[in-house]
C-alpha atoms as a PDB file:
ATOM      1  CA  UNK A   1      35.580  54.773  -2.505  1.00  0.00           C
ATOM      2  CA  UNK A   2      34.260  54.346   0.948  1.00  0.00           C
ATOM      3  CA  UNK A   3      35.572  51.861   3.525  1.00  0.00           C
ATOM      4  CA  UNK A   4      34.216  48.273   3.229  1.00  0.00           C
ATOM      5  CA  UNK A   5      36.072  46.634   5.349  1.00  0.00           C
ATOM      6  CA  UNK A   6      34.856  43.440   7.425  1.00  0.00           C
ATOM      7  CA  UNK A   7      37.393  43.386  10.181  1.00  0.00           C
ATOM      8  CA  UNK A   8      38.404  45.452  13.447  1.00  0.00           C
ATOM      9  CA  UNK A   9      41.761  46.366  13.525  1.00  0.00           C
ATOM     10  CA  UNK A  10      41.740  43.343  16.664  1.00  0.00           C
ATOM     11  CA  UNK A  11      40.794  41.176  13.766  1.00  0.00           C
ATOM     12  CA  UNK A  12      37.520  40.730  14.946  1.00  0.00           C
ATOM     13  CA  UNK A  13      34.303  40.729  12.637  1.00  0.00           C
ATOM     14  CA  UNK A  14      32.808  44.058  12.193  1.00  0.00           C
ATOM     15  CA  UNK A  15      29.025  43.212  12.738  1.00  0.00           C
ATOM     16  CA  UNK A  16      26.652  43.644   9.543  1.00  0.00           C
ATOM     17  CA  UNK A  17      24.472  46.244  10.938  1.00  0.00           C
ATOM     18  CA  UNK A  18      27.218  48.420  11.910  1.00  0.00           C
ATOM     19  CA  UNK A  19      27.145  51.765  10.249  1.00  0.00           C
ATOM     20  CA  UNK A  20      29.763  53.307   8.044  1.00  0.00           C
ATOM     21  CA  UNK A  21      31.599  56.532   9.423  1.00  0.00           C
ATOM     22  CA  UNK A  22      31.733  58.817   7.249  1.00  0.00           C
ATOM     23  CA  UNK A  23      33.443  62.286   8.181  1.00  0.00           C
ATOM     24  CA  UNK A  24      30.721  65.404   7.434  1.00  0.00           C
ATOM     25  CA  UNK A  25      32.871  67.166   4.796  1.00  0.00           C
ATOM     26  CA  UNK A  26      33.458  63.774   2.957  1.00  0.00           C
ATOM     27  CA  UNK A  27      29.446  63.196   2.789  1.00  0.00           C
ATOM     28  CA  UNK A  28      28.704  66.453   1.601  1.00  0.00           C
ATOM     29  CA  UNK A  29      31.428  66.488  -1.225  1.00  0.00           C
ATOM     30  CA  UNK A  30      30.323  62.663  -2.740  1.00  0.00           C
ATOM     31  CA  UNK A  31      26.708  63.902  -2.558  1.00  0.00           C
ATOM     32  CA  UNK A  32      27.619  66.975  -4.568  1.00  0.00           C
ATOM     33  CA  UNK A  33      30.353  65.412  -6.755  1.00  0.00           C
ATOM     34  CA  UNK A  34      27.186  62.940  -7.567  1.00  0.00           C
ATOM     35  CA  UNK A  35      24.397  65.238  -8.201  1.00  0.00           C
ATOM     36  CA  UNK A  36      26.761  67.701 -10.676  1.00  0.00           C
ATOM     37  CA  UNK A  37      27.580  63.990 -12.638  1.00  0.00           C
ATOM     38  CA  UNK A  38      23.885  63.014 -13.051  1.00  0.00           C
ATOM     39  CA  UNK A  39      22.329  66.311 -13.901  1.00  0.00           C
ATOM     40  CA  UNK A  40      25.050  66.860 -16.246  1.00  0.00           C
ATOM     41  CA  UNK A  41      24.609  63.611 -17.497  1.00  0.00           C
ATOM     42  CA  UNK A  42      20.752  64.695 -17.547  1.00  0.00           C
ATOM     43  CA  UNK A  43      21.301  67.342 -19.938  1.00  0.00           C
ATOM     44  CA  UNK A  44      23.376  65.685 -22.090  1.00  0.00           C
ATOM     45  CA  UNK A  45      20.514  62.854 -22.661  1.00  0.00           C
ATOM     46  CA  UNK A  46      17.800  65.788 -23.467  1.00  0.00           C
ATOM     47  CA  UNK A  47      20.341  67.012 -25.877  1.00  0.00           C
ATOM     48  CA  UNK A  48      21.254  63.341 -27.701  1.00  0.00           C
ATOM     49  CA  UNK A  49      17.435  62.911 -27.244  1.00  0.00           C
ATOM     50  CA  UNK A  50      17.889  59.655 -25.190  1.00  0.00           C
ATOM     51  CA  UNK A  51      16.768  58.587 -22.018  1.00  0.00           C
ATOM     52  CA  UNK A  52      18.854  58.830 -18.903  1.00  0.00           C
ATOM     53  CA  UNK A  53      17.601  56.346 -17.082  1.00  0.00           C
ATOM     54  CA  UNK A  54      18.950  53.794 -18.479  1.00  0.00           C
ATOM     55  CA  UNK A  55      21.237  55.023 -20.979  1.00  0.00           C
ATOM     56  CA  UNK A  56      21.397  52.898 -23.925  1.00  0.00           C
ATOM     57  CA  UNK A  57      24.460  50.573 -23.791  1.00  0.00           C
ATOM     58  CA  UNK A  58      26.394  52.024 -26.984  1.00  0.00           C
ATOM     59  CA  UNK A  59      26.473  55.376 -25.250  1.00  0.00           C
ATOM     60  CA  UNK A  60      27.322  53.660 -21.308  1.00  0.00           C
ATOM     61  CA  UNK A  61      31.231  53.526 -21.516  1.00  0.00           C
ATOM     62  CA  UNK A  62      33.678  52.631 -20.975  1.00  0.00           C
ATOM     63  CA  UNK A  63      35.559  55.119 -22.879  1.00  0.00           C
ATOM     64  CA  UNK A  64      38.794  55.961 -23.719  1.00  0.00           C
ATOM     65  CA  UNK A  65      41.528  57.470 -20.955  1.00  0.00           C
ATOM     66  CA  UNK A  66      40.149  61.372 -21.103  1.00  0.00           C
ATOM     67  CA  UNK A  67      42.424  64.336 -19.826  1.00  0.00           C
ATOM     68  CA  UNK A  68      40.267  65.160 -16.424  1.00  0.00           C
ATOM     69  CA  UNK A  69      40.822  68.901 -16.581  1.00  0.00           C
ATOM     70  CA  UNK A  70      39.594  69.102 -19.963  1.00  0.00           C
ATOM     71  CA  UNK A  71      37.027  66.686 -19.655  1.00  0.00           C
ATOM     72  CA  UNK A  72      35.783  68.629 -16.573  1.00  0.00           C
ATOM     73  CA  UNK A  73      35.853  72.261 -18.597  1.00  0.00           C
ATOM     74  CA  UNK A  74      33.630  70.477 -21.174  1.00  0.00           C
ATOM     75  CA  UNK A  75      30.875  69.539 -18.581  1.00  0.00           C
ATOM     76  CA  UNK A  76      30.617  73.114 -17.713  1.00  0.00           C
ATOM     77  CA  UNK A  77      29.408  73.816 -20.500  1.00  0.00           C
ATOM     78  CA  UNK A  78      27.124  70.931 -21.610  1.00  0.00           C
ATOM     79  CA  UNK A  79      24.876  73.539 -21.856  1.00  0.00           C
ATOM     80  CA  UNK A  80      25.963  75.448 -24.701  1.00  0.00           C
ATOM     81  CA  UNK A  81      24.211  75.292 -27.837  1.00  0.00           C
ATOM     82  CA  UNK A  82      26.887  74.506 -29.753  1.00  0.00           C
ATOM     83  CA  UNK A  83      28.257  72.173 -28.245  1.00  0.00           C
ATOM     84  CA  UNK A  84      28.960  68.914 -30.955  1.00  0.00           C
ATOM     85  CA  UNK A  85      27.497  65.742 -30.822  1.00  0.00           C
ATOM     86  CA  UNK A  86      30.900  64.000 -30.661  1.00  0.00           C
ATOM     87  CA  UNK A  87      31.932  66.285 -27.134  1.00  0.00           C
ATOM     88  CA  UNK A  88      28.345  65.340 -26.120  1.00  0.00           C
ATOM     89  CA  UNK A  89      28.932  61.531 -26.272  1.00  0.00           C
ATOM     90  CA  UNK A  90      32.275  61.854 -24.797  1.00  0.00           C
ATOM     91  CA  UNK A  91      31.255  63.564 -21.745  1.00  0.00           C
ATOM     92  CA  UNK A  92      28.664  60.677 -21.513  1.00  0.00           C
ATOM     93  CA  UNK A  93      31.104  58.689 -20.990  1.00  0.00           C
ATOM     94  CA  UNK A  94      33.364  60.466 -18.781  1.00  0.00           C
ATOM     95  CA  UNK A  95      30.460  60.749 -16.453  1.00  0.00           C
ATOM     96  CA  UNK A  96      30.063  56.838 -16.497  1.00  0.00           C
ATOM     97  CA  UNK A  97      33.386  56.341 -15.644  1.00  0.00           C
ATOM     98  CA  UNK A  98      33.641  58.908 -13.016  1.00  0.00           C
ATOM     99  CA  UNK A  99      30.468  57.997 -10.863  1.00  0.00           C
ATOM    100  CA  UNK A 100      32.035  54.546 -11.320  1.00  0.00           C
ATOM    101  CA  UNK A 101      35.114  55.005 -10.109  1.00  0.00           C
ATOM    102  CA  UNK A 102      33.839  56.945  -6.904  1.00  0.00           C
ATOM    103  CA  UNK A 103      31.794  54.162  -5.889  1.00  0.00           C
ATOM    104  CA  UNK A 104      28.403  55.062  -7.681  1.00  0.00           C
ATOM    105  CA  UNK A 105      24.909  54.652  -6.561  1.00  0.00           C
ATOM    106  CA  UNK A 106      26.213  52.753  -3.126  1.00  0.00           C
ATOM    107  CA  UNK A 107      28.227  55.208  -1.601  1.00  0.00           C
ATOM    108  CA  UNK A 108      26.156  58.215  -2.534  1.00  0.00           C
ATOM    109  CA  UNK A 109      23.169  56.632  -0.699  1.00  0.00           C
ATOM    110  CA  UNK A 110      25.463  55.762   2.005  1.00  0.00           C
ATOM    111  CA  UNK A 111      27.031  59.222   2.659  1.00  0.00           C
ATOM    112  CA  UNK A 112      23.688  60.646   2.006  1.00  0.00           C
ATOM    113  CA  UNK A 113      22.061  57.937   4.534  1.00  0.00           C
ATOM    114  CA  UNK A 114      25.108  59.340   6.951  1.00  0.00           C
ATOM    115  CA  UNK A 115      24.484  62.507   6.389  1.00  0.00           C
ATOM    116  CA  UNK A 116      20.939  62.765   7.554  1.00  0.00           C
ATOM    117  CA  UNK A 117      21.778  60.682  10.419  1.00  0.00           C
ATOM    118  CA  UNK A 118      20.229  61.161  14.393  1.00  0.00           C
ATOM    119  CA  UNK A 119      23.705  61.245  15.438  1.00  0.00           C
ATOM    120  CA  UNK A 120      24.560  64.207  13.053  1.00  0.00           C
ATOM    121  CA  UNK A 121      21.466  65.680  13.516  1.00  0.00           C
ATOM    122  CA  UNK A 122      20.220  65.571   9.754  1.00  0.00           C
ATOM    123  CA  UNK A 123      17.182  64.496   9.672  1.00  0.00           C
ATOM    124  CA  UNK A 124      15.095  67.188   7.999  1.00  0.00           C
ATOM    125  CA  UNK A 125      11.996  66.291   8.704  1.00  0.00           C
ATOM    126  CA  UNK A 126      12.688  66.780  12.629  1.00  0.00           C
ATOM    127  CA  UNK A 127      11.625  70.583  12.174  1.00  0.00           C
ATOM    128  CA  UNK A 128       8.804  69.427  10.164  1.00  0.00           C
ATOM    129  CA  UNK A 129       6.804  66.925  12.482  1.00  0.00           C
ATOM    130  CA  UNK A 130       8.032  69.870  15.359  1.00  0.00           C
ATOM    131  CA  UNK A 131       5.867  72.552  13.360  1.00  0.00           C
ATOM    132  CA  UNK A 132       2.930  69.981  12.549  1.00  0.00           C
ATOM    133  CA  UNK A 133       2.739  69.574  15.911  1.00  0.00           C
ATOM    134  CA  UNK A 134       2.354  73.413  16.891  1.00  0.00           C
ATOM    135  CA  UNK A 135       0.089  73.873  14.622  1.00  0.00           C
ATOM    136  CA  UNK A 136      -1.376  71.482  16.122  1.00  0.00           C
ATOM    137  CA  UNK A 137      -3.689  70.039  12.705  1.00  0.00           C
ATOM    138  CA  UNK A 138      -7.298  68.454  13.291  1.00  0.00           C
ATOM    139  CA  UNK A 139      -8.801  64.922  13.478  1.00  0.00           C
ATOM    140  CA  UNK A 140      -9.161  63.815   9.857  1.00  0.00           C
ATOM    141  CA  UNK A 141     -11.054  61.660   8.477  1.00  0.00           C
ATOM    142  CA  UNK A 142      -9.782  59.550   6.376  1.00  0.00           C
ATOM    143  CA  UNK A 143      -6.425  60.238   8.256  1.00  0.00           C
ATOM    144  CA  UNK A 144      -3.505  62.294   6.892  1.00  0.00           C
ATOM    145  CA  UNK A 145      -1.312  61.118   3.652  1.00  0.00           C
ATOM    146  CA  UNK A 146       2.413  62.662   2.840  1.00  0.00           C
ATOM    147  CA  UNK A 147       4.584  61.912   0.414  1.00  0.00           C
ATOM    148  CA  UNK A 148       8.194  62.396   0.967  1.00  0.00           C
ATOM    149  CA  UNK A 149       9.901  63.299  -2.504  1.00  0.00           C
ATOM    150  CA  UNK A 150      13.825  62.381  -2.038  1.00  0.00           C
ATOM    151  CA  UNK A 151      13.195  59.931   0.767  1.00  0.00           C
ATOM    152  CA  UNK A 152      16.655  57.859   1.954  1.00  0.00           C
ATOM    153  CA  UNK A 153      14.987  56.722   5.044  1.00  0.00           C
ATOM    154  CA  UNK A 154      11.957  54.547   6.337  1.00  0.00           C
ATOM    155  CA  UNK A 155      12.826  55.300  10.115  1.00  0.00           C
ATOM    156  CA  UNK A 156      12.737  59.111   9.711  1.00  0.00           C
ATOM    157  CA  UNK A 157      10.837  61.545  11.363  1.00  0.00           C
ATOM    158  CA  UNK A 158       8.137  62.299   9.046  1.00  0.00           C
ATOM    159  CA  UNK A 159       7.786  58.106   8.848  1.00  0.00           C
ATOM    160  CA  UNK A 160       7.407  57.663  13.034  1.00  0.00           C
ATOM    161  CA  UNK A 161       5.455  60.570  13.984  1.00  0.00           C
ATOM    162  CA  UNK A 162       2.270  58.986  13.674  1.00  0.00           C
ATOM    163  CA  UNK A 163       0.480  62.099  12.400  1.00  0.00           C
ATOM    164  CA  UNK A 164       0.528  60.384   9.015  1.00  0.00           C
ATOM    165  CA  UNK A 165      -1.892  57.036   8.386  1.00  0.00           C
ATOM    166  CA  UNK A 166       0.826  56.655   5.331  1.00  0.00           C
ATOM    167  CA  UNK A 167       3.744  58.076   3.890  1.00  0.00           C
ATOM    168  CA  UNK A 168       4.576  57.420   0.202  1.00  0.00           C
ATOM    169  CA  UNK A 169       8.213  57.499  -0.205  1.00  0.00           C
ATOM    170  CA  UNK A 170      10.191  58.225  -3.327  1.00  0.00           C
ATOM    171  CA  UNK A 171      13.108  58.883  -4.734  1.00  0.00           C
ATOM    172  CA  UNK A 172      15.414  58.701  -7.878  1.00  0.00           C
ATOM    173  CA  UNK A 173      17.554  56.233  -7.061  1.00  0.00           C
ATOM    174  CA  UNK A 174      17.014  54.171  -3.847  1.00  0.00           C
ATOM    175  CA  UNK A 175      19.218  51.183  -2.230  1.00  0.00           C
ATOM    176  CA  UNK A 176      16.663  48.713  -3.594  1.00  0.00           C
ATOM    177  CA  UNK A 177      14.970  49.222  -0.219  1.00  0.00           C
ATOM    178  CA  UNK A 178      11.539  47.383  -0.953  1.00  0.00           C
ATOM    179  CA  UNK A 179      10.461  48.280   2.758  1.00  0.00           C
ATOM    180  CA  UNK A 180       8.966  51.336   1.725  1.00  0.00           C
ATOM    181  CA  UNK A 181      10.855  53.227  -0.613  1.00  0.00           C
ATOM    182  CA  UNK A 182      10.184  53.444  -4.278  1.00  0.00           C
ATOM    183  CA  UNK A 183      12.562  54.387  -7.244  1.00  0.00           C
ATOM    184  CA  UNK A 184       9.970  57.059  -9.176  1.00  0.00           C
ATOM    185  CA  UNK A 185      11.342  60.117 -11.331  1.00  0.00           C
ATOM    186  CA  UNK A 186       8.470  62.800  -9.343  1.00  0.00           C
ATOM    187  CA  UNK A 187       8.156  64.514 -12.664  1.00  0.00           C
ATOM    188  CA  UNK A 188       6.898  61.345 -13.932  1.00  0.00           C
ATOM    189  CA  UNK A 189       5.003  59.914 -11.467  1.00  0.00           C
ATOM    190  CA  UNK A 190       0.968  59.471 -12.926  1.00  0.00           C
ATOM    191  CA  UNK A 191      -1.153  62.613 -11.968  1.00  0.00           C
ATOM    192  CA  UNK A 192      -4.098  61.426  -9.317  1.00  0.00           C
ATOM    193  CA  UNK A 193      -7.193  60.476 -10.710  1.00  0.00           C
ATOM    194  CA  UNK A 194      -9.186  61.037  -8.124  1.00  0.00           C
ATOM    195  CA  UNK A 195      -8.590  63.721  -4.641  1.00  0.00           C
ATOM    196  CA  UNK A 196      -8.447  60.451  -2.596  1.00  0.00           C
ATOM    197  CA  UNK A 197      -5.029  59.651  -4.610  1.00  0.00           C
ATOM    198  CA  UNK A 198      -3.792  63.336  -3.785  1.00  0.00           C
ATOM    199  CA  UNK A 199      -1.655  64.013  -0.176  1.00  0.00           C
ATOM    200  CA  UNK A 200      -2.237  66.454   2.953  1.00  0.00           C
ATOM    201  CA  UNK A 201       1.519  67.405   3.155  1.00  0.00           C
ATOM    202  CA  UNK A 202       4.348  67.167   0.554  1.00  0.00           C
ATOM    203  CA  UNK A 203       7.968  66.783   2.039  1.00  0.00           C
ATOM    204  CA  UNK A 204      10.625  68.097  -0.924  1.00  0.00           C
ATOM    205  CA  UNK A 205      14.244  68.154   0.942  1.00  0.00           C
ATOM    206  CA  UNK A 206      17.072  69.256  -0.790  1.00  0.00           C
ATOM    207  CA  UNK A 207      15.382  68.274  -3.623  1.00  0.00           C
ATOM    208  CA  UNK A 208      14.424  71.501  -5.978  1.00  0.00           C
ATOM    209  CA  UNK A 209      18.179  72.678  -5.645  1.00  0.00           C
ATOM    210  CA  UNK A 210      19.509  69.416  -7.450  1.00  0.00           C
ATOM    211  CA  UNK A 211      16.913  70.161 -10.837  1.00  0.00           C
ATOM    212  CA  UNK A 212      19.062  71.042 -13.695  1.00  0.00           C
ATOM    213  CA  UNK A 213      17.342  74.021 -15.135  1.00  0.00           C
ATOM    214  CA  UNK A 214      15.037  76.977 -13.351  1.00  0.00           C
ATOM    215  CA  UNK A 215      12.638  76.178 -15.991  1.00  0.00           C
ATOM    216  CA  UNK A 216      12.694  72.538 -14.925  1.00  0.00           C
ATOM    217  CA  UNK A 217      12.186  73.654 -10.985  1.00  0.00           C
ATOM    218  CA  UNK A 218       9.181  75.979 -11.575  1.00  0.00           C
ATOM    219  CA  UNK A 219       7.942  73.324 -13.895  1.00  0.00           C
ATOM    220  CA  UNK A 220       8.039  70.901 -10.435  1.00  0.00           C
ATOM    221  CA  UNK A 221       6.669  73.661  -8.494  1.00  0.00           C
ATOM    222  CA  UNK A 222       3.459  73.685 -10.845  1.00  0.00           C
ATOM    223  CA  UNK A 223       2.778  70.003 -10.643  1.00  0.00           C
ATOM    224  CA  UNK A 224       3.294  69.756  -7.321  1.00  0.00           C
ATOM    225  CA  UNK A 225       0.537  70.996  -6.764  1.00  0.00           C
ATOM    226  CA  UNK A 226      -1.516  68.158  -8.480  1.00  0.00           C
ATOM    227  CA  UNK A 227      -0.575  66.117  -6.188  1.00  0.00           C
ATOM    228  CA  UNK A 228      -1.997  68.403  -2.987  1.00  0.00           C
ATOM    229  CA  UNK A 229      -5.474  68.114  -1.704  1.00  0.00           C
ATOM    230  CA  UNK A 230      -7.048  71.919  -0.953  1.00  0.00           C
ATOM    231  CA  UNK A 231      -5.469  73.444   2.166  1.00  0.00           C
ATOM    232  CA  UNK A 232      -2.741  70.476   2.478  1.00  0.00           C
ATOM    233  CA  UNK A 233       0.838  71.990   3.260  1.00  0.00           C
ATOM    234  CA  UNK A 234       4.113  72.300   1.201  1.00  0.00           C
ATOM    235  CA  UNK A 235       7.621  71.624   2.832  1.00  0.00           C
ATOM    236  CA  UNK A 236      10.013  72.903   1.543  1.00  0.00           C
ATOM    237  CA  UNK A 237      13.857  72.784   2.360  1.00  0.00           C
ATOM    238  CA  UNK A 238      16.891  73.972   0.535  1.00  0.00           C
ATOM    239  CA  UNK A 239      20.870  74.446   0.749  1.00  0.00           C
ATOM    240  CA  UNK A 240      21.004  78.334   2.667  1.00  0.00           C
ATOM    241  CA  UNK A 241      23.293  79.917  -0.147  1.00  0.00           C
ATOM    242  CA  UNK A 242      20.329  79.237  -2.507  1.00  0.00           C
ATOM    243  CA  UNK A 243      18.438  81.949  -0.944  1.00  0.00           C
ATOM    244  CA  UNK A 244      20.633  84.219   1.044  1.00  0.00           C
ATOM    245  CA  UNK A 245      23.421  83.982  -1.550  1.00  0.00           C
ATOM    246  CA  UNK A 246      22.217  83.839  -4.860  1.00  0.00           C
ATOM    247  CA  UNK A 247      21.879  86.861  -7.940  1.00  0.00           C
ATOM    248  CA  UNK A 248      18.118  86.121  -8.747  1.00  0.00           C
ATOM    249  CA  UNK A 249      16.268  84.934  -5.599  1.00  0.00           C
ATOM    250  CA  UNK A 250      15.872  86.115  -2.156  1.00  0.00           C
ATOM    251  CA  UNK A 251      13.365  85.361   1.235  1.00  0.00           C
ATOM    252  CA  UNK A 252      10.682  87.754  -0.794  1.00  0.00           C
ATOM    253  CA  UNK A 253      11.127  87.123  -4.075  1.00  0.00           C
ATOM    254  CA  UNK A 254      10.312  82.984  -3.388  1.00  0.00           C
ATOM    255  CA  UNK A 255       7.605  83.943  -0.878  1.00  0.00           C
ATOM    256  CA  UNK A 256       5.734  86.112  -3.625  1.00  0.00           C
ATOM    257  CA  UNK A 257       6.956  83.277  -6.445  1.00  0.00           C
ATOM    258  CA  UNK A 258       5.005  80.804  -3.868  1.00  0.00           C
ATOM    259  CA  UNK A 259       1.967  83.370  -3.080  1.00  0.00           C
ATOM    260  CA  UNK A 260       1.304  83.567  -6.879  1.00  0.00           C
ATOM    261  CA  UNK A 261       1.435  79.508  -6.776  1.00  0.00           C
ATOM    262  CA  UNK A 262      -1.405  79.482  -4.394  1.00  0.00           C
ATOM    263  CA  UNK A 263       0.694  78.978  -1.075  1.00  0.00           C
ATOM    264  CA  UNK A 264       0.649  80.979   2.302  1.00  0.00           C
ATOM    265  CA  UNK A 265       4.009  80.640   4.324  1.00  0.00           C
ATOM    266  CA  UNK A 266       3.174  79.365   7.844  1.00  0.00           C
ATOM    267  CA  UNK A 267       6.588  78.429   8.853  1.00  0.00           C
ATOM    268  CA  UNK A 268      10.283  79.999   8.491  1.00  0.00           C
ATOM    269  CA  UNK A 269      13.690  79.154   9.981  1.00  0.00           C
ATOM    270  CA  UNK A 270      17.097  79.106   8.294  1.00  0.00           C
ATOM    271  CA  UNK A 271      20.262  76.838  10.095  1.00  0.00           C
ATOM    272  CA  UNK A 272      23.902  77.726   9.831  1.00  0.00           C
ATOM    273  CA  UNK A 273      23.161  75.512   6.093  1.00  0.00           C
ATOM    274  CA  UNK A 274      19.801  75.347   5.590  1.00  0.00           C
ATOM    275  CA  UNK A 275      16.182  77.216   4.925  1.00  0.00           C
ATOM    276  CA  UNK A 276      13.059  75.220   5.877  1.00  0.00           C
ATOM    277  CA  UNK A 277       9.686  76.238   5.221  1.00  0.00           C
ATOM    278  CA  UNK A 278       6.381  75.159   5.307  1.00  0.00           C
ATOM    279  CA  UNK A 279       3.456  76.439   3.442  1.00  0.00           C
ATOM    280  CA  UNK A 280      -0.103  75.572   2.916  1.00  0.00           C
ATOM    281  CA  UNK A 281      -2.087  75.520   0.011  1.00  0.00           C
ATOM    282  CA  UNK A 282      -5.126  77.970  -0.327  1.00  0.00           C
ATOM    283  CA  UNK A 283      -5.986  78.118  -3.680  1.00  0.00           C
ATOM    284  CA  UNK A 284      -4.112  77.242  -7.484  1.00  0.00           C
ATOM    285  CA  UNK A 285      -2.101  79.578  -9.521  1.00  0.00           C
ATOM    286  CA  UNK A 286      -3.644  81.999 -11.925  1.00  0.00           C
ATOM    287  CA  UNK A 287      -2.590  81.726 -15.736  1.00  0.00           C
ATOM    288  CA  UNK A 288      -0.965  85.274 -15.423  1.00  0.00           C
ATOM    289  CA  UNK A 289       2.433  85.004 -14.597  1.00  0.00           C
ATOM    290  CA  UNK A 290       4.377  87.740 -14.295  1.00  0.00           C
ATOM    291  CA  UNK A 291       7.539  88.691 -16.108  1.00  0.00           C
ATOM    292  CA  UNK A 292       9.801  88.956 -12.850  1.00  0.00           C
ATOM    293  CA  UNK A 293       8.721  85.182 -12.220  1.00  0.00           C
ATOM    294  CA  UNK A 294       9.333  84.232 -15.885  1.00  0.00           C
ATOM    295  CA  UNK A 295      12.519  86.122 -16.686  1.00  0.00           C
ATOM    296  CA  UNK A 296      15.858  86.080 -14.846  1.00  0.00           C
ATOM    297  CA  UNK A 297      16.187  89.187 -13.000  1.00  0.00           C
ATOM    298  CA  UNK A 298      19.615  90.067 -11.217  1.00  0.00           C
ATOM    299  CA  UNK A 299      17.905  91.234  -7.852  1.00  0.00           C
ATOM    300  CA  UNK A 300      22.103  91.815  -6.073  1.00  0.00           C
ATOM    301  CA  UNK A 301      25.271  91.033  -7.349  1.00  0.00           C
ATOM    302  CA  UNK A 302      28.730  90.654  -5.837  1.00  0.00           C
ATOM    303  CA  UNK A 303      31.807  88.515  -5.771  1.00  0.00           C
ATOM    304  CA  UNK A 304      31.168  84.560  -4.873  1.00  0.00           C
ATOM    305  CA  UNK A 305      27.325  84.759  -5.198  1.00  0.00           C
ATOM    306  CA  UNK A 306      25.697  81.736  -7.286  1.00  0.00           C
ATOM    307  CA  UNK A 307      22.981  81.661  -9.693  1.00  0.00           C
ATOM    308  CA  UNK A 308      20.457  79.792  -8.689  1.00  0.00           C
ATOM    309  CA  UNK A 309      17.603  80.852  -9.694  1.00  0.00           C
ATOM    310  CA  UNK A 310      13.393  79.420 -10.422  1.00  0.00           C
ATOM    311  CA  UNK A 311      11.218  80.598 -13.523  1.00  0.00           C
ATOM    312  CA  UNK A 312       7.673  79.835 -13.934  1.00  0.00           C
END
């Protein structure tokens, strides 16, 4: 649980506005500790053929005092086919209690609001407006559109740059922030109707690494798409080890996965944590995919590498 506390130790009134301090390390692990919970608890709703969001009341919690060490061995494998509908249900409500009892929604959005702070240097979208800017993109007319998928902040980069006439924000779950961003699943937000309703740039940080499944990703991959107007451009950002440390994708593998998507990499540049790039889009994906894109394929292999992986 994160510090709420209204008074300075000289028992003076700690002003509203002031902003919680949260140390780096302690951000990161709530944000992961959070994302495992709800894509876990994701799964476990496709499998009881619910819906996650919200999940009916029955199913909610409380429950009963589990063993944590067992209960934690369980949702590692939520996966499994076999897994019974009883072990299902209980891990349900494990997660309810757990993201509960570390402070839930609130805190994540704080460490995560924290966490992409000026002061820390976080703000992803810093790069982005930088490499807009070099490319230095023409007079439109009807100005430029973005939407931001994952947004936690109005006052970002991407929002203040003024290369964008608007910038639709969204995000799974927000802070109730009715200033400008809205609580919309991407997968299920309504496909344009028209090219007018479509966007010149799509922002999607640290974003594809928190989808359950590499079905699921490539799946968001595809319709992102949709949602681009010809030649518009594709950011793209993602946690380093994704790419540099994982058994099925590398730098080439996701810039031919991308290629076959329709996208030409402009821009390239990997942190001590992260890998940015932007992309535009020249044409749409053919209906041929090929197996290496629709298969897992183990591309190295060695101790302490991860799995991520995409399929189209």
């Amino acid at each position: 649980m994160l510090s709420r506390r209204k008074r300075s130790i000289t028992g003076k009134k700690v002003a509203s506005f002031t902003e919680v301090n949260i140390k780096p390390d302690k951000a990161r692990k709530i944000i992961r500790r959070y994302h495992f919970l709800i894509n876990k608890q994701k799964i476990i709703c496709n499998k009881l053929g619910i819906t996650a969001d919200p999940v009916p009341p029955h199913l909610e919690g409380p429950a009963d005092v589990e063993d944590p060490q067992e209960m934690e061995k369980m949702l590692l494998r939520v996966q499994d086919k076999g897994m019974a509908r009883d072990s299902l249900v209980r891990c349900l409500h494990y997660i309810a209690n757990e993201v509960s009892k570390k402070g839930g929604l609130k805190d994540y959005q704080l460490a995560s609001r924290v966490g992409q702070s000026q002061s820390r240097g976080g703000d992803s979208s810093k790069l982005l407006v930088k490499w807009l800017r070099e490319l230095q993109l023409p007079q439109h007319d009807p100005p430029l559109t973005a939407l931001e998928i994952g947004s936690l902040n109005c006052h970002n980069c991407i929002s203040t740059c003024k290369i964008f006439k608007s910038v639709t924000r969204i995000d799974l779950n927000n802070s109730n922030d009715s200033r400008g961003i809205i609580r919309q699943d991407f997968m299920k937000r309504p496909l344009p109707s028209s090219d007018t309703d479509r966007f010149d740039l799509i922002s999607c940080s640290l974003v594809l690494n928190f989808v359950p499944t590499p079905i699921e990703r490539g799946q968001m991959l595809r319709r992102l798409q949709q949602f681009l107007k010809r030649r518009s451009l594709f950011f793209l950002v993602l946690p380093l080890p994704c790419i540099t440390n994982s058994r099925y994708i590398d730098h080439l593998h996701l810039a031919r996965m991308l290629e076959h998507l329709g996208y030409v990499q402009l821009r390239r540049h990997e942190s001590s944590k992260l890998y940015y790039a932007l992309y535009a889009l020249q044409n749409q994906s053919v209906n041929n995919t090929p197996t290496s894109f629709r298969h897992k394929k183990v591309l190295r292999d060695g101790p302490g590498m991860n799995n991520f992986c995409i399929l189209l």
